[in-house]
C-alpha atoms as a PDB file:
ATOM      1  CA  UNK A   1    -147.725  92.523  47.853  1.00  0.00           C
ATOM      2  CA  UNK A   2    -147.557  91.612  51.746  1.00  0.00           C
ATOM      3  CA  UNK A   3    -149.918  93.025  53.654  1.00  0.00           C
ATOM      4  CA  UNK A   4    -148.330  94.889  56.723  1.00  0.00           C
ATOM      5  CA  UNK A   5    -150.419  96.078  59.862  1.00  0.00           C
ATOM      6  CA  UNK A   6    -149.957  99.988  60.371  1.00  0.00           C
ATOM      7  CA  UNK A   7    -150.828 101.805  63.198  1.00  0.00           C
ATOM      8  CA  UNK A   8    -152.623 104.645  62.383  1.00  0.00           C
ATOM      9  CA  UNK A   9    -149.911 106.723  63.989  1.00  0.00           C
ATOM     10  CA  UNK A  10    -147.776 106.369  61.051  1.00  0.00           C
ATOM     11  CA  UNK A  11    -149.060 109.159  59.186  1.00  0.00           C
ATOM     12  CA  UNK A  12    -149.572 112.505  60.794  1.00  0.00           C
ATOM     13  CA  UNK A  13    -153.210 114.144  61.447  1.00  0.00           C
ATOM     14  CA  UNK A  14    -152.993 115.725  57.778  1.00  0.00           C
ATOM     15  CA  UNK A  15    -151.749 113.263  55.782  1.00  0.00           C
ATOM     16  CA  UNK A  16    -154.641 110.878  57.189  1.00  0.00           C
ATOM     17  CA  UNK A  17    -157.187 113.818  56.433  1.00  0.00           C
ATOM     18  CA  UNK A  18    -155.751 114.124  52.477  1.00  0.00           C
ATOM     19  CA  UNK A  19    -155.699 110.244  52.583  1.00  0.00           C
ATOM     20  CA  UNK A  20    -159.549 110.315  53.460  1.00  0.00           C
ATOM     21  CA  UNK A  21    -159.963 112.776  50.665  1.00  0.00           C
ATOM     22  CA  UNK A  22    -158.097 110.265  48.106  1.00  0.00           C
ATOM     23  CA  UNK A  23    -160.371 107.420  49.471  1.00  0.00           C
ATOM     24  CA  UNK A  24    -163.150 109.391  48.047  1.00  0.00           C
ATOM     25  CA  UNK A  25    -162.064 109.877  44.969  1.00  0.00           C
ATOM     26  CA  UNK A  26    -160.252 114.025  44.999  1.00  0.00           C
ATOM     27  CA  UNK A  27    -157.814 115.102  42.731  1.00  0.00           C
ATOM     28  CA  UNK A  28    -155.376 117.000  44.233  1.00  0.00           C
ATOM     29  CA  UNK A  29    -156.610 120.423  43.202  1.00  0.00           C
ATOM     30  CA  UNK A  30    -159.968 119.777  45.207  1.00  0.00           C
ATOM     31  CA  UNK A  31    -158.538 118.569  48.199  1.00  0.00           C
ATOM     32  CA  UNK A  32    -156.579 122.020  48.218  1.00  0.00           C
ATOM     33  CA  UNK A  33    -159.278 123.445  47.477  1.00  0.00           C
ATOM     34  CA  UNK A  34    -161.625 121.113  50.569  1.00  0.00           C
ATOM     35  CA  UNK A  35    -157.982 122.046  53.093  1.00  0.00           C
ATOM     36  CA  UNK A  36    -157.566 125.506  52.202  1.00  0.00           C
ATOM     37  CA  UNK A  37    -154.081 124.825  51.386  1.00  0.00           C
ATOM     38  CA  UNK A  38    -151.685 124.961  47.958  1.00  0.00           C
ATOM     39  CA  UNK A  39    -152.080 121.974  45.620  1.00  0.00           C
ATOM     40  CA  UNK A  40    -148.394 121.770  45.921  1.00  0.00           C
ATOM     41  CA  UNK A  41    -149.026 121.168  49.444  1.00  0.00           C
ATOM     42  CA  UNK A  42    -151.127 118.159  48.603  1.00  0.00           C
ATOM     43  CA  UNK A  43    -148.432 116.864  46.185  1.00  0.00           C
ATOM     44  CA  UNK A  44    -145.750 116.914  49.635  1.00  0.00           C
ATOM     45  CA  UNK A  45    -148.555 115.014  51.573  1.00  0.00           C
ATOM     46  CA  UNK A  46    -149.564 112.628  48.822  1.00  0.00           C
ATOM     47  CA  UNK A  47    -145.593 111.983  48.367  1.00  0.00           C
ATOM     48  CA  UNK A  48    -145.387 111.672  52.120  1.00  0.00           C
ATOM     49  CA  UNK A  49    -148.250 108.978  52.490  1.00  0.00           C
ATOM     50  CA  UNK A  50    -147.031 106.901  50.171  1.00  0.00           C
ATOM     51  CA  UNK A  51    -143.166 106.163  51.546  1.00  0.00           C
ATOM     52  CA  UNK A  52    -144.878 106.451  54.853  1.00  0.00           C
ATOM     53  CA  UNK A  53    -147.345 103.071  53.674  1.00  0.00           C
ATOM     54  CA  UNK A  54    -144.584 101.627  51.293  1.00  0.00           C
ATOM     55  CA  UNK A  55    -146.851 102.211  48.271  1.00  0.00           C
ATOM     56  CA  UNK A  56    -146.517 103.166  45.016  1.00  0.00           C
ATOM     57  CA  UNK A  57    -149.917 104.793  44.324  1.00  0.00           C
ATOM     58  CA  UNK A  58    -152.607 106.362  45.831  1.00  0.00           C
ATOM     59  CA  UNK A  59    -154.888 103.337  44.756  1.00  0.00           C
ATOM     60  CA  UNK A  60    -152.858 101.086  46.849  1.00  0.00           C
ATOM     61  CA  UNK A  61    -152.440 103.402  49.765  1.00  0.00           C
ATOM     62  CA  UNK A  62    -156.333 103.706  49.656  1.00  0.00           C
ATOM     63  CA  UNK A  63    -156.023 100.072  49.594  1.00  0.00           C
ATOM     64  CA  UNK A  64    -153.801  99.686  52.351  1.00  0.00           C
ATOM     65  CA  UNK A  65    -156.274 102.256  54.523  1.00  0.00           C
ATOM     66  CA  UNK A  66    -159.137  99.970  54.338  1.00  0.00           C
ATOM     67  CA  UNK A  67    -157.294  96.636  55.052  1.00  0.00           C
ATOM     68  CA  UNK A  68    -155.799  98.510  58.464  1.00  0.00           C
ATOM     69  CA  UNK A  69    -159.232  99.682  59.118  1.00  0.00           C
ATOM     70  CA  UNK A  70    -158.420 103.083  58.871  1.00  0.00           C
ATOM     71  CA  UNK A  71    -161.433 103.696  56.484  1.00  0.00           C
ATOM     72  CA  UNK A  72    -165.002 102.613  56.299  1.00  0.00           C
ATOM     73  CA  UNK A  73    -166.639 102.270  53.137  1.00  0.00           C
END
């Protein structure tokens, strides 16, 4: 896989918050649960971050959050 510098203002202010959530391990249910919103929701924003990283999991767009600095550990 290339690596690709993002900015951070690829993904919108929600889809980094869920993508925080991922980094740390939530299922999809508990980050509804943690954003007060429907799982289905999550689903849309999970779906979302990936295309938006060019990804195919949430392992690798965790992945791809660290390398960009995005998250600390």
């Amino acid at each position: 896989m290339n690596f690709v510098q993002l900015s951070i203002e690829a993904l919108s202010a929600r889809e980094f918050e869920v993508l925080g959530l991922i980094a740390q391990g939530r299922k999809n249910r508990q980050i509804a649960l943690a954003l007060e919103i429907e799982e289905r929701t999550v689903r849309f924003q999970v779906e979302n971050i990936l295309d938006k990283l060019s990804v195919n999991n949430r392992t690798e767009a965790v992945c791809c959050a660290f390398r960009n600095g995005w998250i600390k550990d």
